[in-house]
Protein backbone atom coordinates (compact mmCIF):
# COMPACT_ATOMS: atom_id res chain seq x y z
CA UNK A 1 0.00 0.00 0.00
CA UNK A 2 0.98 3.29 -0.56
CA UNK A 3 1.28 5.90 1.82
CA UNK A 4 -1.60 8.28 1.71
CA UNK A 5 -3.86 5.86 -0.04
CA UNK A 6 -5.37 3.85 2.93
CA UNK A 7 -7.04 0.55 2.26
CA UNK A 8 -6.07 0.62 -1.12
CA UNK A 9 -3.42 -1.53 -3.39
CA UNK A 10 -0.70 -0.47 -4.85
CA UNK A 11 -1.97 -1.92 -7.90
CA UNK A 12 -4.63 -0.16 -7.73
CA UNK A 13 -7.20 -3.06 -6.81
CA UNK A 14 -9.24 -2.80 -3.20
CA UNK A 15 -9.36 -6.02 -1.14
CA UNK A 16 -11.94 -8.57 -1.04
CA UNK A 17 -15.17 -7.48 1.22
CA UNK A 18 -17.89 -8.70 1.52
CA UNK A 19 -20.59 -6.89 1.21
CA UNK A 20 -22.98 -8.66 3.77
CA UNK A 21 -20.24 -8.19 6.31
CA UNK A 22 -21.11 -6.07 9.43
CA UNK A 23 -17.99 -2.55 9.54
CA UNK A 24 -15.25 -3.81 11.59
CA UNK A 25 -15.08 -1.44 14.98
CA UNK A 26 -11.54 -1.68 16.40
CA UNK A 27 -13.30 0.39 19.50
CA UNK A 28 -16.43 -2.21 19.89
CA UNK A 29 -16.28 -4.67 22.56
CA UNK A 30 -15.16 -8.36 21.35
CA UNK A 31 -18.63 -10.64 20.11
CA UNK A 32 -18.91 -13.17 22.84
CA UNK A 33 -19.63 -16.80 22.68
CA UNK A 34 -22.46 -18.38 23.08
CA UNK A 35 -23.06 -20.39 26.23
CA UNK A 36 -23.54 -23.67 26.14
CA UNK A 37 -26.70 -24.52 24.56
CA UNK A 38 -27.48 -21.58 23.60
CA UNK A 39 -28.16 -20.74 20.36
CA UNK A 40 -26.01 -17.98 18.80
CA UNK A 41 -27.53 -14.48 17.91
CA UNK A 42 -28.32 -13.73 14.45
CA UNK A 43 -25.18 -12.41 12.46
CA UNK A 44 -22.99 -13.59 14.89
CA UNK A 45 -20.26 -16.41 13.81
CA UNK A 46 -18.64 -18.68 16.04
CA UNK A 47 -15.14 -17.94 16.99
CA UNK A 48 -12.13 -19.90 15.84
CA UNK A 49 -13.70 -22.82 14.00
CA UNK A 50 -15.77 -24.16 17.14
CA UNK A 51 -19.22 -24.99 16.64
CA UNK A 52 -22.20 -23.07 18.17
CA UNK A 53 -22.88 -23.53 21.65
CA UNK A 54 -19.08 -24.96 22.45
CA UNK A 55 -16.76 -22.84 24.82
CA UNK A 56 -13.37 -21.58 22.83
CA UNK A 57 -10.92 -21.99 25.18
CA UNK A 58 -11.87 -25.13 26.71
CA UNK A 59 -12.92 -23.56 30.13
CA UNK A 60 -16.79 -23.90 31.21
CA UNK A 61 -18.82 -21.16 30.62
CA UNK A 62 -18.56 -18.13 33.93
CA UNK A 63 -21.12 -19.53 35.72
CA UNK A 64 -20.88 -23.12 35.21
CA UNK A 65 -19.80 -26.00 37.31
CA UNK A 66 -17.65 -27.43 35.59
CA UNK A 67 -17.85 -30.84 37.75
CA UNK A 68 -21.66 -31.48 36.62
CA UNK A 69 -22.79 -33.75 34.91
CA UNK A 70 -23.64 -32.91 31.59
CA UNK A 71 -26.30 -35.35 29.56
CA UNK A 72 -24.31 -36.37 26.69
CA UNK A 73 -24.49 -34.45 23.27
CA UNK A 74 -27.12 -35.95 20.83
CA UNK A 75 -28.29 -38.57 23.57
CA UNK A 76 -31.46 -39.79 22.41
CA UNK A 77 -34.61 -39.08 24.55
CA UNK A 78 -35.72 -42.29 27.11
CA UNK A 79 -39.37 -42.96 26.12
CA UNK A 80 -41.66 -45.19 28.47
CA UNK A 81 -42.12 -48.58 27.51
CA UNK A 82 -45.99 -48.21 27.62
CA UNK A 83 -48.05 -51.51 26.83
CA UNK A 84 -45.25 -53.57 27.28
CA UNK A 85 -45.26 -55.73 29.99
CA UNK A 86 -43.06 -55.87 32.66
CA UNK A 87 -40.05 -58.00 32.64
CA UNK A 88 -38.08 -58.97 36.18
CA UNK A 89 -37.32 -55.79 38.02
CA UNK A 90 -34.06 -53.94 37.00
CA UNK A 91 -30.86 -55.15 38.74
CA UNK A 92 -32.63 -58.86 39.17
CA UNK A 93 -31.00 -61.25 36.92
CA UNK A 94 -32.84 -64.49 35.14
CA UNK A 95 -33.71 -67.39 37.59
CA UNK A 96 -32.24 -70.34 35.91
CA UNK A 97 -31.39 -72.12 38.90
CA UNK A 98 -34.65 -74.89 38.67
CA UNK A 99 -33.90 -75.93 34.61
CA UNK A 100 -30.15 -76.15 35.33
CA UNK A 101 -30.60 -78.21 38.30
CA UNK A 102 -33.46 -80.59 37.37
CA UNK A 103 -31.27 -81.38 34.10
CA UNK A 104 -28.28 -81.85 36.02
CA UNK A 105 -30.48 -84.25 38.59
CA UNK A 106 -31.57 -86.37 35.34
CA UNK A 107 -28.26 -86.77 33.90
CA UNK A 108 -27.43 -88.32 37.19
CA UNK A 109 -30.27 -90.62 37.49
CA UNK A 110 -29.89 -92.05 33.74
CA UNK A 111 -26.22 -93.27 35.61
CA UNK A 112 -27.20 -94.29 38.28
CA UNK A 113 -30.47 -96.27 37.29
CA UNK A 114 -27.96 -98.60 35.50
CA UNK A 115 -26.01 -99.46 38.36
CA UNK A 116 -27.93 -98.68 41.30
CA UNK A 117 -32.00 -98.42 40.54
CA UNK A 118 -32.84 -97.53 44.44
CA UNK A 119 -31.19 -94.26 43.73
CA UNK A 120 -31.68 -93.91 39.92
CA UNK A 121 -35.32 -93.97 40.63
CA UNK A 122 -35.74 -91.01 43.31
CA UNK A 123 -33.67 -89.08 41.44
CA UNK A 124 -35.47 -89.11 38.20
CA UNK A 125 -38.37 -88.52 40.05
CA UNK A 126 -36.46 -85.37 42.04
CA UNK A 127 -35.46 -83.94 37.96
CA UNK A 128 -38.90 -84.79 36.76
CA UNK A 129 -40.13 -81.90 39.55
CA UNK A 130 -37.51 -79.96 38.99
CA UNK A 131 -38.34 -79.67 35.36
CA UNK A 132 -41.59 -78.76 35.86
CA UNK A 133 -41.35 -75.86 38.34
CA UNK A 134 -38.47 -74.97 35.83
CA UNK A 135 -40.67 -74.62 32.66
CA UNK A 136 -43.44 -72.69 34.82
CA UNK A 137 -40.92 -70.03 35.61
CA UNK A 138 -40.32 -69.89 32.17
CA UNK A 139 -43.76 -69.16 31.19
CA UNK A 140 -44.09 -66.95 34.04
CA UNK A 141 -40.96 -65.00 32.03
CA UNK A 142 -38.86 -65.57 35.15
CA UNK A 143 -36.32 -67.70 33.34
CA UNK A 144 -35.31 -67.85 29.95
CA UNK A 145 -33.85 -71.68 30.14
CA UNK A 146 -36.79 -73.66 28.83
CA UNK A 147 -34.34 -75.79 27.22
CA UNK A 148 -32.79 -77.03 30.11
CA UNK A 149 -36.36 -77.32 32.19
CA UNK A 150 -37.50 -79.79 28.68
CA UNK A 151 -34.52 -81.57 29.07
CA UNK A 152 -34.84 -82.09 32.87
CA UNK A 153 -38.13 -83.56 32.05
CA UNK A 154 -37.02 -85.86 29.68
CA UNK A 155 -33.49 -87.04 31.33
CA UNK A 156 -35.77 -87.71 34.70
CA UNK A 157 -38.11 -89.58 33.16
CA UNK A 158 -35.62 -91.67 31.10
CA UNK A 159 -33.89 -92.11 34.93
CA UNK A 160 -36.87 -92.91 36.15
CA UNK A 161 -37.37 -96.17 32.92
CA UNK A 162 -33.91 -97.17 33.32
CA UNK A 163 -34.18 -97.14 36.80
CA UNK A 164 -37.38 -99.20 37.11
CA UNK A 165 -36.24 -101.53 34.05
CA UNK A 166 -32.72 -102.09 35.91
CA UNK A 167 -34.42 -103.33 39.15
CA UNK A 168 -36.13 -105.22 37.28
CA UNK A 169 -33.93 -107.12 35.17
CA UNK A 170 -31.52 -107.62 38.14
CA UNK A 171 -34.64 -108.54 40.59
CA UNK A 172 -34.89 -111.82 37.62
CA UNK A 173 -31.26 -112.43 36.88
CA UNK A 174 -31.16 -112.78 40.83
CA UNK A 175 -34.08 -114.92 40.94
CA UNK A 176 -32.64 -117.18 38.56
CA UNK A 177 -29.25 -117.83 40.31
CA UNK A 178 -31.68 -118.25 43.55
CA UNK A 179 -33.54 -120.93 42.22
CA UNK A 180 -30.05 -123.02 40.79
């Protein structure tokens, strides 16, 4: 620039403006930024590349506690689950505990109806119960192990056949070597 030609090039061109552009005061007080979520003011801009609503400097806001807790940005609303119904209460986990035991009950008793029928027999009976109360707490929606309740049901009973078909194909084979 020359001197005595202010704001204009040497080459005689003027700099870009733009024409929408509020006059530059060197004497007017800084534009300040927005608080968070706040929306800014029309014709303002957001200082140094930050998005509206965001502090520049990376201090909180005057004002603000900068230890709350702040809901997360874009976090979607939490509706109410209306017409749903209930499942167990929050913090209460599934109770599996009748399905998983009855099956483990009729495992057993298929073993031990083959070599010992006076306990094969109870037993199967034991998973048999177990199995049911196990598949009602399913239906009730207390327990998602209906799987394990059916095959408590079925491994009882089988302990409960073997069982009954051991004792009685050792009550003969003793009869026989009674009677020699």
């Amino acid at each position: 620039m020359q001197p005595g030609y202010p704001g204009q090039d040497p080459y005689g061109q003027q700099p870009n403006q733009d024409p929408t552009a509020q006059p530059n005061d060197p004497y007017a007080q800084p534009p300040q930024a927005p608080q968070y979520g706040q929306q800014p003011q029309y014709g303002q801009q957001p200082t140094s590349g930050q998005p509206y609503g965001q502090p520049t400097s990376g201090q909180p806001a005057y004002g603000q506690d900068p230890y709350a807790q702040q809901p997360p940005y874009g976090a979607a609303p939490q509706y109410p689950t209306a017409g749903y119904p209930a499942g167990p209460a929050q913090g209460q986990g599934q109770n599996n505990t009748m399905g998983l035991a009855g099956m483990i009950v009729g495992i057993a008793s298929i073993v031990l109806g083959l070599c010992c029928p006076l306990l094969g027999v109870p037993a199967g009976i034991v998973a048999v119960v177990l199995g049911v109360l196990g598949q009602k707490k399913v239906q009730a929606g207390e327990a998602s192990n209906a799987g394990q309740a059916r095959a408590a049901l079925i491994c009882g009973a089988v302990g409960v056949v073997v069982g009954i078909v051991s004792a009685i194909a050792g009550a003969a084979i003793n009869m026989n070597n009674f009677g020699a």
